[in-house]
Protein backbone atom coordinates (compact mmCIF):
# COMPACT_ATOMS: atom_id res chain seq x y z
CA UNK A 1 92.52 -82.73 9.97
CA UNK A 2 95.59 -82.98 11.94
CA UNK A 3 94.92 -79.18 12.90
CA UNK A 4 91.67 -79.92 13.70
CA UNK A 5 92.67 -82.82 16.00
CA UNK A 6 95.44 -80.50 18.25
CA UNK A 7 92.73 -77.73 18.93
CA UNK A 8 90.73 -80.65 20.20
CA UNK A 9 93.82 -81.67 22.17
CA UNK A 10 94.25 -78.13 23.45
CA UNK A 11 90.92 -77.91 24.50
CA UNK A 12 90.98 -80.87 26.63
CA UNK A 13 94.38 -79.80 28.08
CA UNK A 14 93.09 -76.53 29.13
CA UNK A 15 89.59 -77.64 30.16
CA UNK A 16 90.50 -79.53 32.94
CA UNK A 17 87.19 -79.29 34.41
CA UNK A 18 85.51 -80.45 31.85
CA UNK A 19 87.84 -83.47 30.98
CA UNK A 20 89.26 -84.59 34.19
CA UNK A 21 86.70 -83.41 37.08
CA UNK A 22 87.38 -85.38 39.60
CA UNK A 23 91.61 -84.32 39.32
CA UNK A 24 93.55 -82.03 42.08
CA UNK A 25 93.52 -79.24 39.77
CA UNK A 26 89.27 -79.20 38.87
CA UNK A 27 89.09 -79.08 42.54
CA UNK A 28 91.29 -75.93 43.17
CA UNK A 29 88.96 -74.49 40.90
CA UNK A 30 86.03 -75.14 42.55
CA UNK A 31 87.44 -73.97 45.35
CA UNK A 32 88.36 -70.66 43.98
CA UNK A 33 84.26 -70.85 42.92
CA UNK A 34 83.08 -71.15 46.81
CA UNK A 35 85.77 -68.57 47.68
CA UNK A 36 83.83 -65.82 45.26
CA UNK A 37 80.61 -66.88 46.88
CA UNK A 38 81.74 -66.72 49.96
CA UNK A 39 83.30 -62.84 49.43
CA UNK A 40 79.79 -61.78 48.10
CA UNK A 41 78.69 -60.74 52.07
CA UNK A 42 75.50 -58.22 50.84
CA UNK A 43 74.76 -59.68 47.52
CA UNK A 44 75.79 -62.49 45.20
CA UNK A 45 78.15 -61.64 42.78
CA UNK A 46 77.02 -62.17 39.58
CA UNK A 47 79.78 -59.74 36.81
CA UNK A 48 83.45 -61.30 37.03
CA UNK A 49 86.36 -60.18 35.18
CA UNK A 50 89.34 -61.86 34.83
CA UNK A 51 92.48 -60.33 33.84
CA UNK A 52 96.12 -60.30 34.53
CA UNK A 53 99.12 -58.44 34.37
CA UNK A 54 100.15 -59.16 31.42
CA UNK A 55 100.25 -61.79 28.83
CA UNK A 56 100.37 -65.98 29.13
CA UNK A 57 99.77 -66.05 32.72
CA UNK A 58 96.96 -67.99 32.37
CA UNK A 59 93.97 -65.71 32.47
CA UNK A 60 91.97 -67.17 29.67
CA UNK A 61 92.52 -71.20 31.01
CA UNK A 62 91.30 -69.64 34.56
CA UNK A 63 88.51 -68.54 33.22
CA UNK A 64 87.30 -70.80 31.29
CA UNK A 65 87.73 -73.48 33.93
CA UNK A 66 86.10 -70.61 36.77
CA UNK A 67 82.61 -71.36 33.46
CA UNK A 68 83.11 -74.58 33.53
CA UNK A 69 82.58 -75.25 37.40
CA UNK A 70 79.79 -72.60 37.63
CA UNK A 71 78.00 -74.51 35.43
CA UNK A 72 78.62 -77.54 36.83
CA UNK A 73 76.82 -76.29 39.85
CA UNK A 74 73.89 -75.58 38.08
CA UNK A 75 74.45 -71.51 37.58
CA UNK A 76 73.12 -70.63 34.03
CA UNK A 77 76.55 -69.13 32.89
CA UNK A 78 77.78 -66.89 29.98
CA UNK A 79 81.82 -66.80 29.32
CA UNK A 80 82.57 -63.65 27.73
CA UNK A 81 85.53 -63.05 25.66
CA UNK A 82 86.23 -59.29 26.38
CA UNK A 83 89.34 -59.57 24.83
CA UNK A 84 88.83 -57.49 21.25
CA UNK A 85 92.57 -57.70 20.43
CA UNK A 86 93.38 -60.87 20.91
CA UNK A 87 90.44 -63.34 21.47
CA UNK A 88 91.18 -66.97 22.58
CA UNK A 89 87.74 -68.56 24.40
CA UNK A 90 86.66 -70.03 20.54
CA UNK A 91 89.67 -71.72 20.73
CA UNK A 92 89.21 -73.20 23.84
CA UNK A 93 85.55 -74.42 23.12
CA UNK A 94 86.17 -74.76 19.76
CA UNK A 95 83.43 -72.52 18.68
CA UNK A 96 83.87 -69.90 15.39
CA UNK A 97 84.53 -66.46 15.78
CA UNK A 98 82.73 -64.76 12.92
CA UNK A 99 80.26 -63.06 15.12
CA UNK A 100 79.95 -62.27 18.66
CA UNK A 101 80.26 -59.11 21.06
CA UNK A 102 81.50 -56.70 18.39
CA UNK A 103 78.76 -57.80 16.31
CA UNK A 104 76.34 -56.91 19.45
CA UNK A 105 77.95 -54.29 20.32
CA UNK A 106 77.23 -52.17 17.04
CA UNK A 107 73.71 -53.49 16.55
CA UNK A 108 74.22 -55.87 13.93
CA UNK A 109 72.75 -58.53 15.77
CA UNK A 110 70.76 -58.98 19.33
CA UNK A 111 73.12 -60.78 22.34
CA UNK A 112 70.99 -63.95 22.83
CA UNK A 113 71.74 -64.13 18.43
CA UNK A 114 75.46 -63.74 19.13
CA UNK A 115 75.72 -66.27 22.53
CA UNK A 116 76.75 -69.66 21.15
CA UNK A 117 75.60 -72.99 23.41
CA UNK A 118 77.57 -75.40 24.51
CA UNK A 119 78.53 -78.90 25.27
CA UNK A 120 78.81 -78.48 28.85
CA UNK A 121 75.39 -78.20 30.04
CA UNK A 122 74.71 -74.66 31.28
CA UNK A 123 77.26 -73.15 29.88
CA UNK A 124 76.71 -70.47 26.77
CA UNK A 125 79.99 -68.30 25.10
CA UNK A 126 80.05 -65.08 23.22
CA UNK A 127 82.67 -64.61 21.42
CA UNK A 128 84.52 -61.34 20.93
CA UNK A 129 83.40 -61.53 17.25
CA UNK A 130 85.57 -59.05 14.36
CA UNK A 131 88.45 -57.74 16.02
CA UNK A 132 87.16 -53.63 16.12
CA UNK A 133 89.61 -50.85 15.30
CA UNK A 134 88.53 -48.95 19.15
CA UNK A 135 88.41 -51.88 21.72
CA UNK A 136 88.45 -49.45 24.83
CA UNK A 137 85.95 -46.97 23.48
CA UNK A 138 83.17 -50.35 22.37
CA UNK A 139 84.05 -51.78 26.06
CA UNK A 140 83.25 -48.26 27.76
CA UNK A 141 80.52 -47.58 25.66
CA UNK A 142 76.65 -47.32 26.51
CA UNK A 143 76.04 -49.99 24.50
CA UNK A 144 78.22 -52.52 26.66
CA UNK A 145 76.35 -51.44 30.03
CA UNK A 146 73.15 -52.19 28.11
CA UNK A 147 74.75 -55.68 27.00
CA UNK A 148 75.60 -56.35 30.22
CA UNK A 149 72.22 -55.44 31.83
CA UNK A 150 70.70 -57.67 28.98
CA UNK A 151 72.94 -60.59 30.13
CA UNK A 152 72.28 -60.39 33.60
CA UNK A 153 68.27 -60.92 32.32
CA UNK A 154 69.19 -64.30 30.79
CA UNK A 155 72.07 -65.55 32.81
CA UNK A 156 73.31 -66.40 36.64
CA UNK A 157 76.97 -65.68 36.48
CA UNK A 158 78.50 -63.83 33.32
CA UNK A 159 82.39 -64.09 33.48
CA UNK A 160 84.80 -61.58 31.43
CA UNK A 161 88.07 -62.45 29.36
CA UNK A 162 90.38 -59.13 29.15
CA UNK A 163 93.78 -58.21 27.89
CA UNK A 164 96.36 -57.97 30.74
CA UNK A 165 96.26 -54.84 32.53
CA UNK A 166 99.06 -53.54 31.71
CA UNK A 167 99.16 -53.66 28.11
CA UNK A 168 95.81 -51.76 27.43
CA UNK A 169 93.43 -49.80 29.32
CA UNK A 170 90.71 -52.60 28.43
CA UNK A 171 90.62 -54.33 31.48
CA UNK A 172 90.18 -50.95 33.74
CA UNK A 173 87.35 -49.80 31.93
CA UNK A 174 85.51 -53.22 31.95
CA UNK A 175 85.79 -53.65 35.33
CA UNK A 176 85.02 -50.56 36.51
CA UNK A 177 81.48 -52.45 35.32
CA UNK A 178 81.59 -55.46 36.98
CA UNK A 179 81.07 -56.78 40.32
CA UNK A 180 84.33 -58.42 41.43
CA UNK A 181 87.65 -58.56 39.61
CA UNK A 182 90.23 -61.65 39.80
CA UNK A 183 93.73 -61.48 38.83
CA UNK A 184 95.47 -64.18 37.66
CA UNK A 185 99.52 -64.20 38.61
CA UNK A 186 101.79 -66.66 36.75
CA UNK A 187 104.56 -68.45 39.40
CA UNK A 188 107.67 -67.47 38.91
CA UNK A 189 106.42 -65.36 35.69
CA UNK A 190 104.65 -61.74 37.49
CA UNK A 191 107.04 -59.76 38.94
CA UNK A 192 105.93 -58.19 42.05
CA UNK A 193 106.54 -54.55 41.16
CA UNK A 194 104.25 -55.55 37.82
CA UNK A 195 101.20 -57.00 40.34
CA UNK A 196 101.32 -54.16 42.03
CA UNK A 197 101.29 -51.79 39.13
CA UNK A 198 98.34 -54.12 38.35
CA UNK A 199 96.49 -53.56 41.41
CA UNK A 200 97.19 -49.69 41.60
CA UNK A 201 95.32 -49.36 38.03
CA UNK A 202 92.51 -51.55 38.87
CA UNK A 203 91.78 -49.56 42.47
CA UNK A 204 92.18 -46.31 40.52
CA UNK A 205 89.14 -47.64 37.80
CA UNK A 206 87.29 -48.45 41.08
CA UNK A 207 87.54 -52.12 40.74
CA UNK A 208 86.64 -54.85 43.13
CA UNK A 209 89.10 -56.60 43.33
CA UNK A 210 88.11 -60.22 44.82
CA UNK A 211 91.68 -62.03 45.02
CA UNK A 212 94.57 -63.23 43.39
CA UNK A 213 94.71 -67.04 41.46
CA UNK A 214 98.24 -68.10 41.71
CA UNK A 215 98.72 -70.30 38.01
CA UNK A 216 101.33 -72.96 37.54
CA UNK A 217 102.68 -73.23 40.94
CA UNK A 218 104.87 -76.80 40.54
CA UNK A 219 103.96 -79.00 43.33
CA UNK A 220 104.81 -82.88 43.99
CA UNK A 221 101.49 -84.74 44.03
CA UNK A 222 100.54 -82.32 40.90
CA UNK A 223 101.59 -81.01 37.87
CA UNK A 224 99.90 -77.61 38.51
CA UNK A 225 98.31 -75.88 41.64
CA UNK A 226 95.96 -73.14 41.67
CA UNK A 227 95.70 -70.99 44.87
CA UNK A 228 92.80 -68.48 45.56
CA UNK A 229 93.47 -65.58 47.99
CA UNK A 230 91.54 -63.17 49.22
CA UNK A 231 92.29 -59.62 48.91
């Protein structure tokens, strides 16, 4: 029970958005939501990935806040956790984990089987599912551009949890696949020689990379800040 009770805590801390929409913070993100509207010049962008350089800078709060706000607009969204080694979204929405994208991925079960619903209207999760002994060859595969093609059928805006980039190839491969690529930088946490690194590897998979979010700035009206800018 008392476990149960701090995931719910945890939930609410991290989903801002959800719990506290009107605060500073909710609005940075939905700023950070025009700003990837606005970069889509030709055509909406509809395949995000987040990702950053390495871990607990954030990435996975980002992006579930980035759902969140889509949804809030009205997009039909799907939060993806991409992250086969260490998944964290059904934490977040406290959702279960015993099937999701691995489970899709192998053709145990169909996507719109393995996409959970939500509380937040709009909003729909797949979890990563069994943790799979090849992350990077399931995420590269065939079978995840047909998942993805299959997504973009049923859903507006489909967003993608990685690993950091510099800890597995993951995040390379993935969005090599996707339309636009966000990396999330902790303050005073990324070094710059690390973002950099970060960048490099993403430009050499032929990523788009749509900005950088800067996470846990401190500021004085705010406990956190959360800064969008454009590559």
């Amino acid at each position: 029970m008392a476990l149960k009770k701090k995931q719910l805590m945890n939930s609410k801390r991290k989903l801002i958005t959800k719990h506290d929409p009107k605060s500073p913070i909710a609005e940075q993100y939905r700023t950070i939501r025009t700003n990837i509207q606005f970069s889509a010049i030709d055509q909406e962008i509809r395949t995000i990935l987040v990702t950053s350089s390495g871990p607990g800078e954030g990435k996975s709060t980002t992006v579930a806040n980035l759902a969140v706000v889509f949804a809030q607009q009205g997009k039909r969204v799907l939060l993806v956790d991409a992250d086969l080694r260490k998944p964290t979204v059904h934490y977040t929405f406290n959702t279960l984990n015993t099937t999701g994208l691995t489970n899709v991925l192998t053709n145990q079960m169909s996507l719109m089987e393995a996409v959970k619903a939500n509380d937040e209207k709009n909003l729909y999760i797949l979890p990563c599912g069994p943790i799979p002994p090849n992350p990077s060859e399931l995420l590269g595969s065939r079978a995840m551009t047909r998942v993805m093609e299959e997504a973009l059928n049923e859903f507006d805006i489909i967003l993608f949890d990685t690993p950091p980039v510099l800890a597995v190839t993951d995040a390379q491969i993935l969005a090599n696949k996707c339309e636009g690529t966000i990396i999330v930088v902790g303050s005073g946490k990324t070094e710059k020689e690390q973002l950099l690194k970060s960048k490099e590897m993403l430009t050499a998979a032929q990523a788009k990379i749509l900005g950088v979010v800067l996470n846990n700035k401190k500021m004085k009206d705010t406990d956190n800040y959360y800064y969008y800018g454009a590559n």
